[in-house]
Structures are given as C-alpha cells and as structure tokens.
N, C-alpha and C. Protein backbone atom coordinates (compact mmCIF):
# COMPACT_ATOMS: atom_id res chain seq x y z
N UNK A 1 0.85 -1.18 0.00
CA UNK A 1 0.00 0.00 0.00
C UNK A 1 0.89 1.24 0.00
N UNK A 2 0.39 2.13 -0.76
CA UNK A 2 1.30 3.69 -1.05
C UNK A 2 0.78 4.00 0.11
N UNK A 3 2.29 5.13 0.56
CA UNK A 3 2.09 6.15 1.62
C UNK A 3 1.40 7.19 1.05
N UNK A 4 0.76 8.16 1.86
CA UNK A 4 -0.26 9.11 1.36
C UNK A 4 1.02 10.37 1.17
N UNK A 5 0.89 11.03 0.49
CA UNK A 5 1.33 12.25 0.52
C UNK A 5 1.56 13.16 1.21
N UNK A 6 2.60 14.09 1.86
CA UNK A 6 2.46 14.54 2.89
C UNK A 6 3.08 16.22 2.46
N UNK A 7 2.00 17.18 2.81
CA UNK A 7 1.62 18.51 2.47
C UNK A 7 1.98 19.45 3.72
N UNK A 8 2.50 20.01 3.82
CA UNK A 8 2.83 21.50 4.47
C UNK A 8 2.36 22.94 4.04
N UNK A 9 1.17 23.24 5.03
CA UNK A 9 1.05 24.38 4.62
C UNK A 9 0.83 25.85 5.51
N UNK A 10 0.94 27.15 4.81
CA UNK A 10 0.84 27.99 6.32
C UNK A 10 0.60 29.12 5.45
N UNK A 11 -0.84 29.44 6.45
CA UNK A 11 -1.78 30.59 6.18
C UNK A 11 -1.27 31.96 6.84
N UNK A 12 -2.25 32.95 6.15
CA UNK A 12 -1.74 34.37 6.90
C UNK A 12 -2.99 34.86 6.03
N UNK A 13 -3.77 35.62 7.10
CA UNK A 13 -4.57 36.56 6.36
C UNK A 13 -4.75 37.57 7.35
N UNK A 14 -5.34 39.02 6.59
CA UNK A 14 -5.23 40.24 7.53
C UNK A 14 -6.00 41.36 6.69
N UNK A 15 -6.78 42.06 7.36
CA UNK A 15 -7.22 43.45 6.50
C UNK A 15 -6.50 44.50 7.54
N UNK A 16 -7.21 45.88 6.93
CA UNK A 16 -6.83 47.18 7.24
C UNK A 16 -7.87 47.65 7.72
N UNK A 17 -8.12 48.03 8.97
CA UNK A 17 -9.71 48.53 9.38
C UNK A 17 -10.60 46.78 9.61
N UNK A 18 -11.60 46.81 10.48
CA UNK A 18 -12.22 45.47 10.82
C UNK A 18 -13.84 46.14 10.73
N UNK A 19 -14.52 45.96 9.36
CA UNK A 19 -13.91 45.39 8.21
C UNK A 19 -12.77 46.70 7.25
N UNK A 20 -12.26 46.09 6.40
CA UNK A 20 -11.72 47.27 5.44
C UNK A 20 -11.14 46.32 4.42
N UNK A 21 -10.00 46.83 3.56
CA UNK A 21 -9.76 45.69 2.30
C UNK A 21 -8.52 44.85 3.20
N UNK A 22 -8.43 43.88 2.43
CA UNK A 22 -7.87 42.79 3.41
C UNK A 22 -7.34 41.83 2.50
N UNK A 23 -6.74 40.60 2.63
CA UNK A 23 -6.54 39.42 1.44
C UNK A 23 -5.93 38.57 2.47
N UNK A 24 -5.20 37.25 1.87
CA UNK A 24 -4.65 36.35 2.42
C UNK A 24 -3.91 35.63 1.60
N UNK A 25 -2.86 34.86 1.98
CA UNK A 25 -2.29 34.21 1.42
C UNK A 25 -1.90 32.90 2.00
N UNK A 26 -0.95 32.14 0.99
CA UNK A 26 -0.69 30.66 1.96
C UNK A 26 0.33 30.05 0.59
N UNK A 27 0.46 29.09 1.21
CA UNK A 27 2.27 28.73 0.63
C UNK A 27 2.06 26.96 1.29
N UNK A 28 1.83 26.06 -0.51
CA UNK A 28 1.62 24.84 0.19
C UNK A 28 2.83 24.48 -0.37
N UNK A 29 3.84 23.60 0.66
CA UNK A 29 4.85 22.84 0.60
C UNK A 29 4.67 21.32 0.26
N UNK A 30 5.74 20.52 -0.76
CA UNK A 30 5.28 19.15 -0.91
C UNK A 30 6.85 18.64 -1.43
N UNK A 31 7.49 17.73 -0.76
CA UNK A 31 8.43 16.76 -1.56
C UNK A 31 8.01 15.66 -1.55
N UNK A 32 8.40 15.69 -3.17
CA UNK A 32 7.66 14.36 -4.17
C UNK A 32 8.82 13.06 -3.54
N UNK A 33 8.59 11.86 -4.02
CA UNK A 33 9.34 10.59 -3.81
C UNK A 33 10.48 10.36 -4.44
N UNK A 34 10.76 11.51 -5.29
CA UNK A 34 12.54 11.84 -6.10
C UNK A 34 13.23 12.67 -5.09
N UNK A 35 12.74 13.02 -3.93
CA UNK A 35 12.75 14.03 -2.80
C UNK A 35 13.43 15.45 -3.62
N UNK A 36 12.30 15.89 -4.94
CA UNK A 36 12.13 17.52 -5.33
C UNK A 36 11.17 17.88 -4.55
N UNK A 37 11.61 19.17 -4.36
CA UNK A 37 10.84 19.83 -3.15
C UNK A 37 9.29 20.85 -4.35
N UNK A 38 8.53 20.74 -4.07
CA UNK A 38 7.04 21.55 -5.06
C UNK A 38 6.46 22.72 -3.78
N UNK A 39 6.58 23.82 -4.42
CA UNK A 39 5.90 24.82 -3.67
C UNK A 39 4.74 25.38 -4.50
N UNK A 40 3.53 26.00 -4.13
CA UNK A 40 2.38 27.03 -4.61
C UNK A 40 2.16 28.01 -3.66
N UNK A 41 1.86 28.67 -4.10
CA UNK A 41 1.64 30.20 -3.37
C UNK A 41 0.09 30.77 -4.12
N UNK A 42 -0.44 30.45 -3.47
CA UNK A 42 -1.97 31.33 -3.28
C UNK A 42 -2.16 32.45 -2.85
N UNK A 43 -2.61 33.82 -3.25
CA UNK A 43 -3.50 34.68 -2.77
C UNK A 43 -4.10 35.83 -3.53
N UNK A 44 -5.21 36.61 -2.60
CA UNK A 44 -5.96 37.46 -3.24
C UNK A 44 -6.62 38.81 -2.38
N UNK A 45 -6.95 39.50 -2.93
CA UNK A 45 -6.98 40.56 -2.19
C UNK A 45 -8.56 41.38 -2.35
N UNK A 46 -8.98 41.83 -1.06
CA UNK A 46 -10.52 42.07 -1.18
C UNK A 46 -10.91 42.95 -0.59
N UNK A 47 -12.47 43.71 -0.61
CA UNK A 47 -12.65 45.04 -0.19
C UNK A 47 -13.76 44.59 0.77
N UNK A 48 -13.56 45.41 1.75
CA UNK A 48 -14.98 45.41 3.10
C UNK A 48 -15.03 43.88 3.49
N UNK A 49 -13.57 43.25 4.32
CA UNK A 49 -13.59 41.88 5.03
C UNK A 49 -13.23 41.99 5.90
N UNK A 50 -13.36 41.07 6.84
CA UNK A 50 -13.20 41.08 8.17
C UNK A 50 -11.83 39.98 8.37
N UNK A 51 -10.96 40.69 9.16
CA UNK A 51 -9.60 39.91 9.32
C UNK A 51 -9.93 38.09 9.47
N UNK A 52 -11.14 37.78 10.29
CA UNK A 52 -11.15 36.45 10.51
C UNK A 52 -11.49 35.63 9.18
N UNK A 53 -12.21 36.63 8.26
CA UNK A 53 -12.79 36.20 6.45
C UNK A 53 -11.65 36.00 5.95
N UNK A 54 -10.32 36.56 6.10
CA UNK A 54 -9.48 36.26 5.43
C UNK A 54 -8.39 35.52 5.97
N UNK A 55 -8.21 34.99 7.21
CA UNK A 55 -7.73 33.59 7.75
C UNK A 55 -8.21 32.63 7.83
N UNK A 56 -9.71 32.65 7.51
CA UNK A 56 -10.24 31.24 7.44
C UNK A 56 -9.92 31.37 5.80
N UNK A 57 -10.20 32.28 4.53
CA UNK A 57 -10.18 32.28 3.69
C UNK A 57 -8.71 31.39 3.16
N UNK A 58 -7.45 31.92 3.54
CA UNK A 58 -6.27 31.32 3.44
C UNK A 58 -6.85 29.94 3.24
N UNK A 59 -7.17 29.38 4.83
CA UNK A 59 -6.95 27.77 4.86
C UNK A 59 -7.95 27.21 3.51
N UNK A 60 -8.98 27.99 3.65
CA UNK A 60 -9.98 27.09 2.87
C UNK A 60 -9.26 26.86 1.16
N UNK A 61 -8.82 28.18 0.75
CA UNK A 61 -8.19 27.87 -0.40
C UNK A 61 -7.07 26.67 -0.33
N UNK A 62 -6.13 26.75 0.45
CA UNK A 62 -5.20 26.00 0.10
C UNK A 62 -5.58 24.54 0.35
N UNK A 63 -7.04 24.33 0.89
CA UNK A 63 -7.47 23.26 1.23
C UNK A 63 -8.06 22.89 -0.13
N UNK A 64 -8.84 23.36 -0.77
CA UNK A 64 -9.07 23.04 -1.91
C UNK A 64 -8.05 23.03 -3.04
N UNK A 65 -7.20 23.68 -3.08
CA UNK A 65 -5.96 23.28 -3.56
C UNK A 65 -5.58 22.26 -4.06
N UNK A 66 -5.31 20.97 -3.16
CA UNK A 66 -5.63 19.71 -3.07
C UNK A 66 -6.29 19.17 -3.56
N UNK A 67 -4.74 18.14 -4.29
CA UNK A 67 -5.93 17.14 -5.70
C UNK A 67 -6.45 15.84 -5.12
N UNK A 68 -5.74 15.39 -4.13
CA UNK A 68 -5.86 13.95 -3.77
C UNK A 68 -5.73 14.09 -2.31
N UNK A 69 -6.25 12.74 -1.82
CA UNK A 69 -5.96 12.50 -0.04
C UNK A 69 -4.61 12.51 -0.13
N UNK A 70 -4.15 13.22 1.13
CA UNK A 70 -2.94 13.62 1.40
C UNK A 70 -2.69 13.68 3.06
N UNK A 71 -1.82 13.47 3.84
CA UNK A 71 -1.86 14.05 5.72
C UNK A 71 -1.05 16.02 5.30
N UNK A 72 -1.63 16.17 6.13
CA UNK A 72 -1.60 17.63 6.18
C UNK A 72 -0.85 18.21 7.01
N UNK A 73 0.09 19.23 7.41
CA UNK A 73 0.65 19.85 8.37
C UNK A 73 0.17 21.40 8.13
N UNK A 74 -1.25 21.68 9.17
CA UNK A 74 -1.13 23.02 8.67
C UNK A 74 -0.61 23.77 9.27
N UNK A 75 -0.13 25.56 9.29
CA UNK A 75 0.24 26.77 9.98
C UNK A 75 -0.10 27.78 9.98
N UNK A 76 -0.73 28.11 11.08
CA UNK A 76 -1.45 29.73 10.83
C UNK A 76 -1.22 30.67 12.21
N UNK A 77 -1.33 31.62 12.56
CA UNK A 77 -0.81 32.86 13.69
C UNK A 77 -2.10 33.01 13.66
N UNK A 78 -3.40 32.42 13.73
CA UNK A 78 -4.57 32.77 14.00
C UNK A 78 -5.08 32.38 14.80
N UNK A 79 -5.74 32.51 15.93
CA UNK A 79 -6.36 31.74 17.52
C UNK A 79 -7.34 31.42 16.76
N UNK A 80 -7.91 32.52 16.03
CA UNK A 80 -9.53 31.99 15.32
C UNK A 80 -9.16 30.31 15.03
N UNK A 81 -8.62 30.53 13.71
CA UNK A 81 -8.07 29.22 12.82
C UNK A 81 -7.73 28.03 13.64
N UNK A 82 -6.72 28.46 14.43
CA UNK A 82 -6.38 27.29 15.27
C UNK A 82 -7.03 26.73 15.98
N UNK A 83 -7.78 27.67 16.99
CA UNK A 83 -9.32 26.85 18.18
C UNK A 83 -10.15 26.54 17.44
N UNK A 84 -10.33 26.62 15.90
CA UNK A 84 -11.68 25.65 14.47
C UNK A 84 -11.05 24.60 14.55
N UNK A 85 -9.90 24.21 14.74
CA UNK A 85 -9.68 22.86 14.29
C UNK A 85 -9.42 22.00 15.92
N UNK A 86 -8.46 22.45 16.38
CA UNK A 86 -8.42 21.91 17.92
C UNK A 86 -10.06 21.69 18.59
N UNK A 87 -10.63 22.32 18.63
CA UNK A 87 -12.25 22.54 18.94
C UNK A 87 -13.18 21.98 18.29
N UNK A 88 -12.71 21.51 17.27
CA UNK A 88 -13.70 20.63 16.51
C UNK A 88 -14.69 21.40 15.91
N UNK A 89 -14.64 22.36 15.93
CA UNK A 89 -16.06 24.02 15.36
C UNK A 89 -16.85 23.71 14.31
C-alpha cells in the first residue's frame, strides 16, 4: 500500500480597518518521492472583510488546492483558525 502524501502548509490573512480591504495568502509545501521539493503560493486581495474572512479564507483555499488525499501539516498565527480545528467548530 502507497504512503499518502504529505503537504505542508501555512496561512496568513489580515485586512486594514475590521472590516476594510484585506486578502490572504498561503504557501503549500510538498516533496515528491525523487525528494524535489514543489511549492504554490496562493493569494488574493478584497474590499470590506473582516480579518477572521481572510484567515479562514487562506486555509480554505489552500485546502481546496488539493488534488488527492494527502496528511496535512497546517500553519497559521490565527487563535480563530487554530481553536476551528483543535475545537472541533
């Protein structure tokens, strides 16, 4: 049986004013089984959001990102983000 794939990734999102324009980004890490290292870099930028719209926004993109089952390592500087997943939310 193949090992699953194993993905690194780490969010950051933030506006100006709560709400005001804002975006996020994220940066998914992956070495393939030739051990080459594959990076993507996601983001986008938006008007009248709320800082937490655009740290959950990060994860969700880079979650869809993802072509196949994979184990995940995610990273984010967000309490929001982090107590959704620890918390089960």
């Amino acid at each position: 049986m193949s090992e699953k794939a194993k993905v690194t990734i780490y969010t950051d999102g933030a506006c100006s004013g709560n709400p005001g324009n804002g975006g996020y980004g994220t940066i998914l890490g992956h070495v393939d089984a030739n051990g080459v290292k594959h990076e993507k870099e996601l983001s986008e930028g938006f008007k009248s959001v709320t800082n937490n719209q655009m740290e959950l926004m990060a994860v969700i993109v880079a979650l869809e990102a993802l072509r196949k089952p994979c184990e995940v390592d995610l990273y984010s500087d967000s309490k929001y983000v982090v107590d959704a997943f620890n918390n089960k939310w």
